[in-house]
C-alpha atoms as a PDB file:
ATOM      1  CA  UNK A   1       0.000   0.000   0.000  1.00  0.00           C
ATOM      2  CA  UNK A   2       1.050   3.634  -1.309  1.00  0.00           C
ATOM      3  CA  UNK A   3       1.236   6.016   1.894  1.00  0.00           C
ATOM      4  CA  UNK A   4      -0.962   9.099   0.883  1.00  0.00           C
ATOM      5  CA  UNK A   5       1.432  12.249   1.882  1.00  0.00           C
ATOM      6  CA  UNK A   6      -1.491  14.778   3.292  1.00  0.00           C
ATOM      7  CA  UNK A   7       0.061  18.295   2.451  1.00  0.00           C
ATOM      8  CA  UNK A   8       0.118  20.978   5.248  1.00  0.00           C
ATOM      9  CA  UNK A   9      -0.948  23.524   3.381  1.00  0.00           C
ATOM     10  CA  UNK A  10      -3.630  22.179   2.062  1.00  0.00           C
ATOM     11  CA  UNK A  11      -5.034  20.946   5.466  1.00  0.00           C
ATOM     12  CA  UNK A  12      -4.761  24.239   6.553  1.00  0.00           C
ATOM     13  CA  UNK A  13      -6.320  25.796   3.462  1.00  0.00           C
ATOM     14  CA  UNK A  14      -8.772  23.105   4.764  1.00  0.00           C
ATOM     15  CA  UNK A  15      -9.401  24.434   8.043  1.00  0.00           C
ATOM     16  CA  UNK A  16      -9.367  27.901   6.945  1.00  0.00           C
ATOM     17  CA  UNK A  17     -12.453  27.533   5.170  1.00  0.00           C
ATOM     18  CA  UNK A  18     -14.167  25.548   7.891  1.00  0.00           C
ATOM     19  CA  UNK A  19     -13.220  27.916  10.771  1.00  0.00           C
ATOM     20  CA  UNK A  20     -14.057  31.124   8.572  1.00  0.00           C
ATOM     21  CA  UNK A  21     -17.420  29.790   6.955  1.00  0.00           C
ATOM     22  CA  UNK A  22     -16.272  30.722   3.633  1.00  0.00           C
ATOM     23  CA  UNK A  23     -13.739  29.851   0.529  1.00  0.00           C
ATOM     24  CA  UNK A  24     -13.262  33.482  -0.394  1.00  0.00           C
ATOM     25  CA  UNK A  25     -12.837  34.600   3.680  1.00  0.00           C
ATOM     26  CA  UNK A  26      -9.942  31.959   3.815  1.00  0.00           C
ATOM     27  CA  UNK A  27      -8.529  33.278   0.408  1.00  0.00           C
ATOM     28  CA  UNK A  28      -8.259  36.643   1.684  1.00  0.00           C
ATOM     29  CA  UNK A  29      -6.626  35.196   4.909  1.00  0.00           C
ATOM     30  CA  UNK A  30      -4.237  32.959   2.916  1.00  0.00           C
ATOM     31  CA  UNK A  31      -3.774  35.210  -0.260  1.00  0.00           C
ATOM     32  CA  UNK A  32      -5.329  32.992  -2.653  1.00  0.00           C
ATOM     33  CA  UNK A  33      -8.117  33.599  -5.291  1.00  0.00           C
ATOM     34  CA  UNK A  34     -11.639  31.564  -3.993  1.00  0.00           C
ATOM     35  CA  UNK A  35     -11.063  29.424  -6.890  1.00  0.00           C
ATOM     36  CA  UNK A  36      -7.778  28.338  -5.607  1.00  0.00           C
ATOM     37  CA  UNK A  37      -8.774  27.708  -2.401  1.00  0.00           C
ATOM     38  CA  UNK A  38     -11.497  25.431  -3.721  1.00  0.00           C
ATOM     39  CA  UNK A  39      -9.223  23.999  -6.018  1.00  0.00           C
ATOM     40  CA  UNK A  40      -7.382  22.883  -2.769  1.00  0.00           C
ATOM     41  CA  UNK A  41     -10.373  21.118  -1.332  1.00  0.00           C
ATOM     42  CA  UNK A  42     -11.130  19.423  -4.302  1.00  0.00           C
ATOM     43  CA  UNK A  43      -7.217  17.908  -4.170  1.00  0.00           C
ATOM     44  CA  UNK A  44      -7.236  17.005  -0.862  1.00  0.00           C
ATOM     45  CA  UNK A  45     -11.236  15.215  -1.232  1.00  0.00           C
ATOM     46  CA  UNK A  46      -9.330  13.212  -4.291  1.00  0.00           C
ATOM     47  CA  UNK A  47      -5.989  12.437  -2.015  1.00  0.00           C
ATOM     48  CA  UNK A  48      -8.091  11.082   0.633  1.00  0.00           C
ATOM     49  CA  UNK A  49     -10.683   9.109  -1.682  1.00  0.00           C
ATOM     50  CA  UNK A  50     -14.256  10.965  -0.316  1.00  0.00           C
ATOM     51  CA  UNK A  51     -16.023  13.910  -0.574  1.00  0.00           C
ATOM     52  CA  UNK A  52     -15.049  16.078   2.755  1.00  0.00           C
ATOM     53  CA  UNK A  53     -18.008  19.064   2.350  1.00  0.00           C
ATOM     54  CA  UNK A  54     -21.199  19.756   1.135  1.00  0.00           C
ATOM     55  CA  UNK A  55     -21.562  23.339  -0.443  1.00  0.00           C
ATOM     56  CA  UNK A  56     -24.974  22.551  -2.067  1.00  0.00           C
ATOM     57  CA  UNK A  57     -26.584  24.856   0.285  1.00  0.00           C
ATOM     58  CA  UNK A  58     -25.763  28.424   1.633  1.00  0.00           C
ATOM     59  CA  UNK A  59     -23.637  27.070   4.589  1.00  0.00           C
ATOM     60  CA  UNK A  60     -20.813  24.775   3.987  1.00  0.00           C
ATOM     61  CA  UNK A  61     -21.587  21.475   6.036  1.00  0.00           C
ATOM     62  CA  UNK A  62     -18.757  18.875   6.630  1.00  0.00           C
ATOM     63  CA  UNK A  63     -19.197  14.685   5.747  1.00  0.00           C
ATOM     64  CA  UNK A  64     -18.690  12.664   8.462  1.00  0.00           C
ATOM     65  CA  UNK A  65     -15.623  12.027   6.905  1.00  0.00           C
ATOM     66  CA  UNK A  66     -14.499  15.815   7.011  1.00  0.00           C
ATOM     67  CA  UNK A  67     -15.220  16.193  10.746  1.00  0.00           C
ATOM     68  CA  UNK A  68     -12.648  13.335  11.214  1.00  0.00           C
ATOM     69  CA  UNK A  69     -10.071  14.762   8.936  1.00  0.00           C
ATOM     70  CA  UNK A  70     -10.368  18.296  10.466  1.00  0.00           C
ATOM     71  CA  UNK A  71      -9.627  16.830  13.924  1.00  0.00           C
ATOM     72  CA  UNK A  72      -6.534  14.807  12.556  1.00  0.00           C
ATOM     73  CA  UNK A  73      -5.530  17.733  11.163  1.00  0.00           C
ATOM     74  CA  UNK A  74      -5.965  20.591  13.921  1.00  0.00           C
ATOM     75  CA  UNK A  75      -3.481  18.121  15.845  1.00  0.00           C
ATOM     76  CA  UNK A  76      -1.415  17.653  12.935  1.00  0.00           C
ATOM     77  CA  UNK A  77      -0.798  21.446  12.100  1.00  0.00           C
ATOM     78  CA  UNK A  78      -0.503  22.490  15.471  1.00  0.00           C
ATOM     79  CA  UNK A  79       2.222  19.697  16.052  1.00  0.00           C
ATOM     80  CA  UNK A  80       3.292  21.046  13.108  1.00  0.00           C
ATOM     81  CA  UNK A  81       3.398  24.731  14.140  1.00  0.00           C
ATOM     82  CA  UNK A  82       5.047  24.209  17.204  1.00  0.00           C
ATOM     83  CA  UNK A  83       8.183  22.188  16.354  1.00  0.00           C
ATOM     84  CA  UNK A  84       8.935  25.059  13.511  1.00  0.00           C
ATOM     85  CA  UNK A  85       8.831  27.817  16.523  1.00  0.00           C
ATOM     86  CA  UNK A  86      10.558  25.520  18.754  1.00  0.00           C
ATOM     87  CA  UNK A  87      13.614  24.930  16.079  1.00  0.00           C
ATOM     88  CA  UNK A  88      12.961  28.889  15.374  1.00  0.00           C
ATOM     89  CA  UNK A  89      12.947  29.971  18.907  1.00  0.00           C
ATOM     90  CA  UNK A  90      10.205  31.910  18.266  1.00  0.00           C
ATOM     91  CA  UNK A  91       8.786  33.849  21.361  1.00  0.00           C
ATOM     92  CA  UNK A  92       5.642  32.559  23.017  1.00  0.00           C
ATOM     93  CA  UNK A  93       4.850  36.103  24.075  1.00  0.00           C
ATOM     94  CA  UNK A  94       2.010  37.187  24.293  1.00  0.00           C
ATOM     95  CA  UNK A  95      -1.568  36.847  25.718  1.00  0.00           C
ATOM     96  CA  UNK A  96      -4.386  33.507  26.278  1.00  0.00           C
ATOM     97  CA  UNK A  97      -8.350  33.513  26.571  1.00  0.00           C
ATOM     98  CA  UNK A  98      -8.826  30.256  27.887  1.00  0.00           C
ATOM     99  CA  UNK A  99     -12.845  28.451  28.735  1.00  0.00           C
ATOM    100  CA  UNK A 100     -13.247  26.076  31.478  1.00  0.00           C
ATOM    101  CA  UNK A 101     -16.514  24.771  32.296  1.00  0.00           C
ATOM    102  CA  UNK A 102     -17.472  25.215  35.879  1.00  0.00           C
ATOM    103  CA  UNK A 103     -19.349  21.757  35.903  1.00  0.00           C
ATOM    104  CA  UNK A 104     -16.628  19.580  34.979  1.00  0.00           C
ATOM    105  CA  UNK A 105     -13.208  18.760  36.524  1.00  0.00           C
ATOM    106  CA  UNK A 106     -11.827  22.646  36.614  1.00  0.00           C
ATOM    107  CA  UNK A 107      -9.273  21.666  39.373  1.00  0.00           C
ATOM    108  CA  UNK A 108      -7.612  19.439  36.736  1.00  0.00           C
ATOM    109  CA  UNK A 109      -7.507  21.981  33.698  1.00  0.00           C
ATOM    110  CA  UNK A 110      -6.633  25.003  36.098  1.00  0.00           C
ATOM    111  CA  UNK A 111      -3.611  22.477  37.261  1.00  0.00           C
ATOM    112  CA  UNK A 112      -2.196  22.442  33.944  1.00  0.00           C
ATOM    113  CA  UNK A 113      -2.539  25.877  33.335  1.00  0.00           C
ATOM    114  CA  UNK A 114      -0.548  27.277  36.434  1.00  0.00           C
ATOM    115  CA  UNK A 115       2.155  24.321  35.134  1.00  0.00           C
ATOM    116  CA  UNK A 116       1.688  26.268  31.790  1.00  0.00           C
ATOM    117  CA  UNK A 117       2.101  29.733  33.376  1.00  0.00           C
ATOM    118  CA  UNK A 118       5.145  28.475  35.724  1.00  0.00           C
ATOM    119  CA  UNK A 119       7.538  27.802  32.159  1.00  0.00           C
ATOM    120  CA  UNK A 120       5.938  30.172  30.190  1.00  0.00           C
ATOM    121  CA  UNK A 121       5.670  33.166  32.741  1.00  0.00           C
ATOM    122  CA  UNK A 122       5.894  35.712  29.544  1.00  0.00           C
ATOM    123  CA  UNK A 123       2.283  34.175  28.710  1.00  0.00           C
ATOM    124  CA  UNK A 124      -0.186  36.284  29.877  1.00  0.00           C
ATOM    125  CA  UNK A 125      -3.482  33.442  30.287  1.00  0.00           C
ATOM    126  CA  UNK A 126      -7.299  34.860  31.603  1.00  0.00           C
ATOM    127  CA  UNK A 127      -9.690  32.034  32.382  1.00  0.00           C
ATOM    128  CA  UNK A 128     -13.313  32.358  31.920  1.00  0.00           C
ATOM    129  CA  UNK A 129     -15.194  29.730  33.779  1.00  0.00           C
ATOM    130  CA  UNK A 130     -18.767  29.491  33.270  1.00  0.00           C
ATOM    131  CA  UNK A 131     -21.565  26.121  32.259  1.00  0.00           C
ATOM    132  CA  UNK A 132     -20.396  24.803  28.553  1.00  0.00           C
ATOM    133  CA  UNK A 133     -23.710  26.269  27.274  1.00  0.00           C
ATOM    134  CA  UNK A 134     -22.019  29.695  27.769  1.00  0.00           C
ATOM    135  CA  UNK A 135     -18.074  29.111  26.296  1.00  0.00           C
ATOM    136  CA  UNK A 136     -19.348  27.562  23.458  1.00  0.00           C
ATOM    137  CA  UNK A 137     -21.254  30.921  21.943  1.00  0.00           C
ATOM    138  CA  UNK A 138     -17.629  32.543  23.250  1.00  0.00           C
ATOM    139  CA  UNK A 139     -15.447  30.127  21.611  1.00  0.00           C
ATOM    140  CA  UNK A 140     -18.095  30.583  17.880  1.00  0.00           C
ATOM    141  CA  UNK A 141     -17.553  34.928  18.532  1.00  0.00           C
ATOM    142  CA  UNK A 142     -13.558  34.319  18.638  1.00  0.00           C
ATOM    143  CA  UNK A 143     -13.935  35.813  22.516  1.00  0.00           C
ATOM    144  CA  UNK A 144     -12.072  32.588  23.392  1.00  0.00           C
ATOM    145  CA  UNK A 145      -8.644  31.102  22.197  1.00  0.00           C
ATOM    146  CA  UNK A 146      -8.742  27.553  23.572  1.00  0.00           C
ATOM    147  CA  UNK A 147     -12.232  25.973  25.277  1.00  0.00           C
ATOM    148  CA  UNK A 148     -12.796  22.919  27.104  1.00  0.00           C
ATOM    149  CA  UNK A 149     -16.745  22.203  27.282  1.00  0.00           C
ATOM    150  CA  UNK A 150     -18.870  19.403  26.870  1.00  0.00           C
ATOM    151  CA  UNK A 151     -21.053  19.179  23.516  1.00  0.00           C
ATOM    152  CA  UNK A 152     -23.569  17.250  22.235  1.00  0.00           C
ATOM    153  CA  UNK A 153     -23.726  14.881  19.158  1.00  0.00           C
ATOM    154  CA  UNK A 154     -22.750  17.486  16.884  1.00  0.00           C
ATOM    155  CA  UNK A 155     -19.858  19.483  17.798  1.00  0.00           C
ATOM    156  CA  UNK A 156     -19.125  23.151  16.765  1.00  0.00           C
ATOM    157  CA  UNK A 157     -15.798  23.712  13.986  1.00  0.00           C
ATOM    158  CA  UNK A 158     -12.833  23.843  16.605  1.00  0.00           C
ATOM    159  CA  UNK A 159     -12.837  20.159  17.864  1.00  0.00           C
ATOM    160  CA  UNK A 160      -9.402  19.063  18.212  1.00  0.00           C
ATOM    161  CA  UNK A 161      -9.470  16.250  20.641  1.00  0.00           C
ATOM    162  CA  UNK A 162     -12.325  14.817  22.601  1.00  0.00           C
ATOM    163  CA  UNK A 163     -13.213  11.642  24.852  1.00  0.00           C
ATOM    164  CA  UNK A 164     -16.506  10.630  27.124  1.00  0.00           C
ATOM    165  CA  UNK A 165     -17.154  11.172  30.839  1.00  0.00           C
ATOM    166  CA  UNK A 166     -19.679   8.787  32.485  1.00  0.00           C
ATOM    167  CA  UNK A 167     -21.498  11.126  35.345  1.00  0.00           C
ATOM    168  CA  UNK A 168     -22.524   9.324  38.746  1.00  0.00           C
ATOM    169  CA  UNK A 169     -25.204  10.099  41.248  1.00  0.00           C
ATOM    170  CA  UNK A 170     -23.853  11.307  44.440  1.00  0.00           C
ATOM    171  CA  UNK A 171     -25.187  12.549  47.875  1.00  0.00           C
ATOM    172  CA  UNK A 172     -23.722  13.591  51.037  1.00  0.00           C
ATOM    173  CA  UNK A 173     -21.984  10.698  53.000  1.00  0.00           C
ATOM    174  CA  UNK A 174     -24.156  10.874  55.868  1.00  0.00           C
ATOM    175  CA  UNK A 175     -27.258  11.864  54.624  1.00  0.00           C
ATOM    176  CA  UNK A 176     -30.108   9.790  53.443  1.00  0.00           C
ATOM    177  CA  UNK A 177     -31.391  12.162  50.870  1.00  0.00           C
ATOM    178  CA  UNK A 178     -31.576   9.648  48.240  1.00  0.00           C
ATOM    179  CA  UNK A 179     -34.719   7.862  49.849  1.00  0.00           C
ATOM    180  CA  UNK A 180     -37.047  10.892  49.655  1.00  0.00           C
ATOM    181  CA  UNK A 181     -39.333  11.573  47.019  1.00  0.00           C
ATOM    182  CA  UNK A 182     -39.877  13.849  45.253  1.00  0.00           C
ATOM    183  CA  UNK A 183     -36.149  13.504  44.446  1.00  0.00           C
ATOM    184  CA  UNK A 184     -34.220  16.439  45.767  1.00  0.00           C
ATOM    185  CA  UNK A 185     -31.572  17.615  43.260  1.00  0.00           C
ATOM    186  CA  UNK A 186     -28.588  19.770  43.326  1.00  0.00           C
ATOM    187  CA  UNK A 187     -27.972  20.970  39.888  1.00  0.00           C
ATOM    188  CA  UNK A 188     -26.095  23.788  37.938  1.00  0.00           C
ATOM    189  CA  UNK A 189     -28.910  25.750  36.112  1.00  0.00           C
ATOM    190  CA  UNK A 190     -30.449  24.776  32.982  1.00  0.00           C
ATOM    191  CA  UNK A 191     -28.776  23.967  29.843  1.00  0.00           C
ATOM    192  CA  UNK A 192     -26.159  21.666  31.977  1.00  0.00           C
ATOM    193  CA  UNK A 193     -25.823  18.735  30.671  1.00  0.00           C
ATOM    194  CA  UNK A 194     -26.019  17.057  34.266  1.00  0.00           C
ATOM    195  CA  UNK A 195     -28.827  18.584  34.923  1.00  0.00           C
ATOM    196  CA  UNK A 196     -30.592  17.130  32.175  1.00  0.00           C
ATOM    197  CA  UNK A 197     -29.540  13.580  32.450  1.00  0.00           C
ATOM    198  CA  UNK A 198     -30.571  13.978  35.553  1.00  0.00           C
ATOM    199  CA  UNK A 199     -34.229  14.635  35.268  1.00  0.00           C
ATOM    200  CA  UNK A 200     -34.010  12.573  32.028  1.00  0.00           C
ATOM    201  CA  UNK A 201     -33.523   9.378  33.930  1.00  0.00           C
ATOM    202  CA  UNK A 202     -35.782   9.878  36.784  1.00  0.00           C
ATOM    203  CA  UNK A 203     -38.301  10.410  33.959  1.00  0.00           C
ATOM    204  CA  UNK A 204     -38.254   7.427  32.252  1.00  0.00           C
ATOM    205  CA  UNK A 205     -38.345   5.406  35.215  1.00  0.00           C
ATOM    206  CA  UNK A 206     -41.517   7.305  36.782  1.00  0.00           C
ATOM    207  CA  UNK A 207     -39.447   8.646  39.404  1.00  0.00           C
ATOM    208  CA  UNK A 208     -40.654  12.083  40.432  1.00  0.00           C
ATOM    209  CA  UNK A 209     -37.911  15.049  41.283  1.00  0.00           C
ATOM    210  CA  UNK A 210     -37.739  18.509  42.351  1.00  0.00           C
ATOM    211  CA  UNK A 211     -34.718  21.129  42.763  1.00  0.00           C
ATOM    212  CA  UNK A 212     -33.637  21.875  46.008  1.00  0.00           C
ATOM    213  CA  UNK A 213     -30.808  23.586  44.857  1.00  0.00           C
ATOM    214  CA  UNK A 214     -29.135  25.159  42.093  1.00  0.00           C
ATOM    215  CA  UNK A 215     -25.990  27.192  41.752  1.00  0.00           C
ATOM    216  CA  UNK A 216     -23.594  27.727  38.902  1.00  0.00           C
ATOM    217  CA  UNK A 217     -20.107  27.058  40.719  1.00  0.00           C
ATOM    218  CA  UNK A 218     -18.816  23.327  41.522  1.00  0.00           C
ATOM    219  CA  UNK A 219     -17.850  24.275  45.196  1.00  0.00           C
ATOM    220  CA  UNK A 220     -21.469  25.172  46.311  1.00  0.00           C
ATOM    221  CA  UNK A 221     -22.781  22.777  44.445  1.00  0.00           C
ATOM    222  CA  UNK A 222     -20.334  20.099  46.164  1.00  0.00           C
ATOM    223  CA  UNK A 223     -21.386  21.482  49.872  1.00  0.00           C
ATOM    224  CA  UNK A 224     -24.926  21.550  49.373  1.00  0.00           C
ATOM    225  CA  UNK A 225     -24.734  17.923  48.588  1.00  0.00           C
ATOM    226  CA  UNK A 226     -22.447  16.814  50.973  1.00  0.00           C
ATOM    227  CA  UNK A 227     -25.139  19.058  53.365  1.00  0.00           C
ATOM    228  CA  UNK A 228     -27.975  16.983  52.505  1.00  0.00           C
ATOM    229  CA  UNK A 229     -29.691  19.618  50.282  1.00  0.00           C
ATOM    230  CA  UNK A 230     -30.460  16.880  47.723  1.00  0.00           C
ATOM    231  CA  UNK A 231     -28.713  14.226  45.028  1.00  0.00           C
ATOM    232  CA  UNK A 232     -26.804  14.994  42.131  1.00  0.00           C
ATOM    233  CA  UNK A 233     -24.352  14.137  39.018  1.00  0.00           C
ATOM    234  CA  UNK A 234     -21.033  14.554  38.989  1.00  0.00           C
ATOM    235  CA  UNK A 235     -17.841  12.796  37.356  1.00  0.00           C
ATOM    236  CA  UNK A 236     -15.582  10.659  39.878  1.00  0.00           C
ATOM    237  CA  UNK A 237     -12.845  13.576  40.009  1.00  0.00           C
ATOM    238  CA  UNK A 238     -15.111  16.320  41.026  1.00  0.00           C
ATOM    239  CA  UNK A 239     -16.727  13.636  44.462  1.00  0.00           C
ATOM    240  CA  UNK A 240     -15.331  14.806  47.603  1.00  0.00           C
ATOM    241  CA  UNK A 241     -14.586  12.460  50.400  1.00  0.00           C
ATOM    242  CA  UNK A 242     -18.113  13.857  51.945  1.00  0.00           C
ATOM    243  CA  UNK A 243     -19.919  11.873  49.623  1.00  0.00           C
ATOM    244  CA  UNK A 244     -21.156   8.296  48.700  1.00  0.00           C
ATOM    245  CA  UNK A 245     -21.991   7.316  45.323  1.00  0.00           C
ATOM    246  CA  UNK A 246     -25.487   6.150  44.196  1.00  0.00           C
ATOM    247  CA  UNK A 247     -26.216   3.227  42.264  1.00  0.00           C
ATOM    248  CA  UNK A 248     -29.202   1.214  40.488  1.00  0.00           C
ATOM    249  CA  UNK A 249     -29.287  -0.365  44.209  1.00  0.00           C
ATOM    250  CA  UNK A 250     -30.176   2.657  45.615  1.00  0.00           C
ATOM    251  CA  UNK A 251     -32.975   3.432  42.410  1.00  0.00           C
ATOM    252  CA  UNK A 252     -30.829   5.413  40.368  1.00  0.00           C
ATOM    253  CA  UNK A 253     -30.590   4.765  36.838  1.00  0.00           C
ATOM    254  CA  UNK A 254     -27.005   5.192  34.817  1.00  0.00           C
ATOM    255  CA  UNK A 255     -26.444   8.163  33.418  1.00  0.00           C
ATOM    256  CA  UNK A 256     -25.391   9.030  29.787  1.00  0.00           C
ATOM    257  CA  UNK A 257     -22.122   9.249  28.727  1.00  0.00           C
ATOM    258  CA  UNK A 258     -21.420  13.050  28.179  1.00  0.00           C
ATOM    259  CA  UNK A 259     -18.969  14.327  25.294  1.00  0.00           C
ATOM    260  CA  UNK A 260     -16.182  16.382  26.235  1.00  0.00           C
ATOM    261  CA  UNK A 261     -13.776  18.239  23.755  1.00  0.00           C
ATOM    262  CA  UNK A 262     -11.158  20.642  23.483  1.00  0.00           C
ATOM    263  CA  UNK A 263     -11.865  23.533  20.966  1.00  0.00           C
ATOM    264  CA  UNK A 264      -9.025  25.541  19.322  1.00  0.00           C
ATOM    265  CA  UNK A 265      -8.646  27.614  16.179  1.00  0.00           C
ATOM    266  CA  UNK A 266      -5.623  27.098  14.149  1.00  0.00           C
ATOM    267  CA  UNK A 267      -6.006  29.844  11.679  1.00  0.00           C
ATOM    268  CA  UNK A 268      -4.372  32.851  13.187  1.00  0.00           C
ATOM    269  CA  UNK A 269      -3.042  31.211  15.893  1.00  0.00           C
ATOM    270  CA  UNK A 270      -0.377  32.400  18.351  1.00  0.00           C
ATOM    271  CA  UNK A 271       3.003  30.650  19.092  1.00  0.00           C
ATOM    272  CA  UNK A 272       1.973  30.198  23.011  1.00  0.00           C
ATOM    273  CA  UNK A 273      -1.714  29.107  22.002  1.00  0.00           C
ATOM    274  CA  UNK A 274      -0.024  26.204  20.106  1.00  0.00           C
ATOM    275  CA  UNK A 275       2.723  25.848  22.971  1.00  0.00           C
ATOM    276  CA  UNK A 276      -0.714  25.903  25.322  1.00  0.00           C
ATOM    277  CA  UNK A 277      -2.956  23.538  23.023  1.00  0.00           C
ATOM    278  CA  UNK A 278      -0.346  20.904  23.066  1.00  0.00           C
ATOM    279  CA  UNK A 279       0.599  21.392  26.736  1.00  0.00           C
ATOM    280  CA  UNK A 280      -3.048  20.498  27.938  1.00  0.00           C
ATOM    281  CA  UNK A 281      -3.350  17.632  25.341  1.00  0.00           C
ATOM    282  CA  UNK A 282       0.040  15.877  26.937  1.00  0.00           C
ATOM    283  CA  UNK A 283      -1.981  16.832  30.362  1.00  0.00           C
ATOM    284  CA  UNK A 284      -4.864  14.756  28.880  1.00  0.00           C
ATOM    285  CA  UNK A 285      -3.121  12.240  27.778  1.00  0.00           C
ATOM    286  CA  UNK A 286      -0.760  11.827  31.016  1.00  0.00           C
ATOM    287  CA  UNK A 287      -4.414  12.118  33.149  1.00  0.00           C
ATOM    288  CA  UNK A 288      -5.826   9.249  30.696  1.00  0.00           C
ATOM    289  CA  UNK A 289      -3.125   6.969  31.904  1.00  0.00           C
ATOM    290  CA  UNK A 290      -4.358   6.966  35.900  1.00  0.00           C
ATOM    291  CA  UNK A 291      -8.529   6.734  34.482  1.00  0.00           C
ATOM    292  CA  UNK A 292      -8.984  10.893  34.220  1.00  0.00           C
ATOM    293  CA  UNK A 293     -10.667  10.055  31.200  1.00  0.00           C
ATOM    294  CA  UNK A 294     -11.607   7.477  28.270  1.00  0.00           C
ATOM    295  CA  UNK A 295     -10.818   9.285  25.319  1.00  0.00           C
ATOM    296  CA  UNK A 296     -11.761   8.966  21.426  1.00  0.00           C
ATOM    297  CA  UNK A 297      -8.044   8.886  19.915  1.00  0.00           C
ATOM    298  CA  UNK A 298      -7.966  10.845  16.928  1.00  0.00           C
ATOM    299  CA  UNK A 299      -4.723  11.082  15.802  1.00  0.00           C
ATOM    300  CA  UNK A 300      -1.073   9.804  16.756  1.00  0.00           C
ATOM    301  CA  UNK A 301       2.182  11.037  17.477  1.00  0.00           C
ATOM    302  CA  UNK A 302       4.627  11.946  20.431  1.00  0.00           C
ATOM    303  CA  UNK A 303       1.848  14.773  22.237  1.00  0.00           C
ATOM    304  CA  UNK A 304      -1.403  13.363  21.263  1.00  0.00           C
ATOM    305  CA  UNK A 305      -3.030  10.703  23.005  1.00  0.00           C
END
């Protein structure tokens, strides 16, 4: 079998176009004429063997085959893009706008980041933290750099490396909240995607609820629990030693697996956002060793998992 040499370029001619909605936006970016650029596409839909987007309509929609490539290749490029300012010493000057989702393992990310900050103290990082419902418009206005939120089936252009979480139902060591009904729950407001597995499994099994409490921040939500105010979902790294875990046992469905991803814009991109992007995805992928996560492996090579 032939190895098929994928061009660099013309991924991220590729990417260009996905990230800026349109083949004459990424000529202008790239300084190419718009039929150029789609001559590009075309190349790189006949090096891989399938068709990659679908321009029938007025947006420009990717195969399931494109999504794929356009992880692989957000990897690839910013592997890519980092070894050249590595070998050019290229300064990582400069300033970071990074999302972290309140509702999901911040400790961990935040970790990283002041590891980040420590070698690179000429960085200048700002972290936003809110619910995933509200990075993700962020990330889509360009009012964030690099993301981590959780998604649904369909992700948003960006997605360079995901994997799934399953959430568990957890309640305060000593309490016996579990056993009243209607179902007390501790939830982030709506729109979190705890929240709604939540409710959705008590639902199908007939099981009525109510909320008790509901706060935005994982620290109030994580003493409210542990205080008896009512039940909730949470991953294994975000449990405290103040509380048990629930199981069918104890009436509680499984939850559904929820997508996580990290988001990050290549086109334009900053020698410390790639030194950053890579830095968290060698986080990931040291984390994934001890059970942090089970992650979807899209790609290969030295820093990706």
């Amino acid at each position: 079998m032939v190895a098929v040499n994928l061009p660099t370029d013309i991924l991220r001619t590729f990417l260009a176009v996905i990230d800026l909605g349109s083949f004459t936006k990424a000529g202008q970016l790239l300084g190419r004429t718009q039929p150029a650029i789609s001559l590009q596409v075309r190349k790189l839909e006949e090096m891989v063997g399938m068709p990659l987007m679908d321009t029938s309509g007025r947006n420009i929609v990717l195969t399931a085959a494109g999504e794929n490539l356009a992880r692989y290749a957000r990897q690839l490029l910013a592997m890519n893009d980092e070894i050249v300012a590595r070998l050019q010493k290229r300064e990582s000057t400069g300033s970071l706008r990074v999302g972290l989702p309140t509702d999901y393992a911040a400790a961990f990310f935040q970790e990283a980041l002041a590891r980040f900050s420590t070698l690179h103290p000429e960085v200048q990082i700002s972290i936003y933290c809110e619910i995933s419902e509200q990075l993700l418009p962020m990330f889509e206005r360009d009012d964030l750099d690099i993301m981590i939120a959780m998604y649904n089936d369909s992700p948003m252009p960006g997605l360079i490396y995901s994997w799934f979480e399953r959430p568990v139902w957890a309640v305060g060591a000593d309490c016996d909240t579990e056993k009243k009904l209607p179902v007390p729950i501790a939830a982030h407001p709506e729109g979190c995607h705890y929240r709604d597995r939540m409710i959705r499994s008590l639902d199908q099994i007939g099981r009525s609820w109510r909320i008790t409490y509901c706060s935005p921040g994982i620290s109030g939500l994580q003493h409210a629990v542990s205080a008896g105010f009512g039940v909730t979902a949470l991953t294994r790294q975000t449990l405290t030693p103040s509380m048990r875990i629930l199981t069918e046992k104890d009436g509680y469905p499984p939850l559904a697996d929820i997508h996580v991803g990290m988001f990050f814009k290549n086109t334009g991109a900053s020698t410390a956002a790639l030194l950053l992007v890579n830095s968290m995805m060698q986080a990931l992928h040291d984390a994934g060793q001890t059970d942090f996560v089970r992650s979807e492996r899209l790609a290969v090579g030295a820093a990706c998992p």
